[in-house]
Protein backbone atom coordinates (compact mmCIF):
# COMPACT_ATOMS: atom_id res chain seq x y z
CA UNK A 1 8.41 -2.62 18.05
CA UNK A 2 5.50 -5.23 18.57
CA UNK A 3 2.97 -2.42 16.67
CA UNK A 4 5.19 -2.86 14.10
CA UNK A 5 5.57 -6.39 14.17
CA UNK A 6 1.64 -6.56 14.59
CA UNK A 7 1.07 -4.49 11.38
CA UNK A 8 2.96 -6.66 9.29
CA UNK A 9 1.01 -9.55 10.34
CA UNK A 10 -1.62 -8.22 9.65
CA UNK A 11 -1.08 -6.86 6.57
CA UNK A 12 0.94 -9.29 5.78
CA UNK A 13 -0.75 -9.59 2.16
CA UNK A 14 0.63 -5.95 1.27
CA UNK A 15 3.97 -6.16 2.93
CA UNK A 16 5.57 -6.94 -0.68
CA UNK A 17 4.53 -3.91 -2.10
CA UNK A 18 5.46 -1.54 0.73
CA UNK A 19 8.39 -2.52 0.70
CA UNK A 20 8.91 -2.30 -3.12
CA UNK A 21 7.84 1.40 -2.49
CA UNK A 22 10.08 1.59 0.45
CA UNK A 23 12.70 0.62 -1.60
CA UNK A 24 12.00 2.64 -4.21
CA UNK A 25 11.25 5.91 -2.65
CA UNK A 26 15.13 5.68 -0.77
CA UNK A 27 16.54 5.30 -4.74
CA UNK A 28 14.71 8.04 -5.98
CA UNK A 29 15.74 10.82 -3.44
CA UNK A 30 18.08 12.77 -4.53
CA UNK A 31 20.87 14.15 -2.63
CA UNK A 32 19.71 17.53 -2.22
CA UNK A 33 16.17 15.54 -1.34
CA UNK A 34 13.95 15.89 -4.26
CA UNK A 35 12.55 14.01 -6.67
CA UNK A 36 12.15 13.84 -10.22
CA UNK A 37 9.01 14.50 -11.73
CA UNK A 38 9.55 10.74 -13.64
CA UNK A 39 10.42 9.17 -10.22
CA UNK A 40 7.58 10.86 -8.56
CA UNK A 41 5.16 9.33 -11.11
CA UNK A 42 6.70 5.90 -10.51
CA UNK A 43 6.16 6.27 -6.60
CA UNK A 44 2.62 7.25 -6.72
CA UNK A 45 1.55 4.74 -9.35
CA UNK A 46 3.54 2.31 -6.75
CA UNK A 47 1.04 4.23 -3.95
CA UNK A 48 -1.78 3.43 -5.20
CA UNK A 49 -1.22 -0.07 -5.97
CA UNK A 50 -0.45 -0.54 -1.87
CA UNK A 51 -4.02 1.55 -1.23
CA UNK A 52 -6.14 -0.60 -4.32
CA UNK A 53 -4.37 -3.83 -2.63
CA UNK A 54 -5.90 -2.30 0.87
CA UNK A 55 -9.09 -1.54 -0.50
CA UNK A 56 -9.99 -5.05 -2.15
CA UNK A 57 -10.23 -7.06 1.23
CA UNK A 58 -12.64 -3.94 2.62
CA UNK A 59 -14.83 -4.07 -0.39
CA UNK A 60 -15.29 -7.59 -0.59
CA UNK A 61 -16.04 -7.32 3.34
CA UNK A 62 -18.87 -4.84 1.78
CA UNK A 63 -20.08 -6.54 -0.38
CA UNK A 64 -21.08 -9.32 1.19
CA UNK A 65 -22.62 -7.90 4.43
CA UNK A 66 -24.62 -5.79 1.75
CA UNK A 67 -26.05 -9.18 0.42
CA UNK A 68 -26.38 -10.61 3.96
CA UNK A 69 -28.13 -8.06 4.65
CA UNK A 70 -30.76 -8.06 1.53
CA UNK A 71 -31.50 -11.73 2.83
């Protein structure tokens, strides 16, 4: 419980959007549990918005060491 509680703080700028694909992966399973190929499309496009939204902070982080760096 507190490695989960730590994650969301410190993620907290991404906790919207996992839980919008939370959300929206439990909708989209069927009962039989599959998906559609339409819903499947909507949860990875809603995947790789979390992962970009990860990214950012990490390549700004690069970024700037790189020009530290070159100093």
């Amino acid at each position: 419980m507190f490695k989960a509680i730590r994650l969301a703080i410190r993620y907290q700028h991404v906790l919207p959007l996992a839980i919008d694909l939370i959300k929206e992966t439990e909708i989209s399973v069927r009962d039989d549990g599959t998906i559609t190929k339409e819903e499947r499309s909507k949860l990875l496009k809603r995947f790789w918005a979390l992962v970009k939204a990860l990214q950012d902070p990490q390549k700004e982080k690069f970024i700037l060491e790189k020009v530290k760096a070159k100093k």
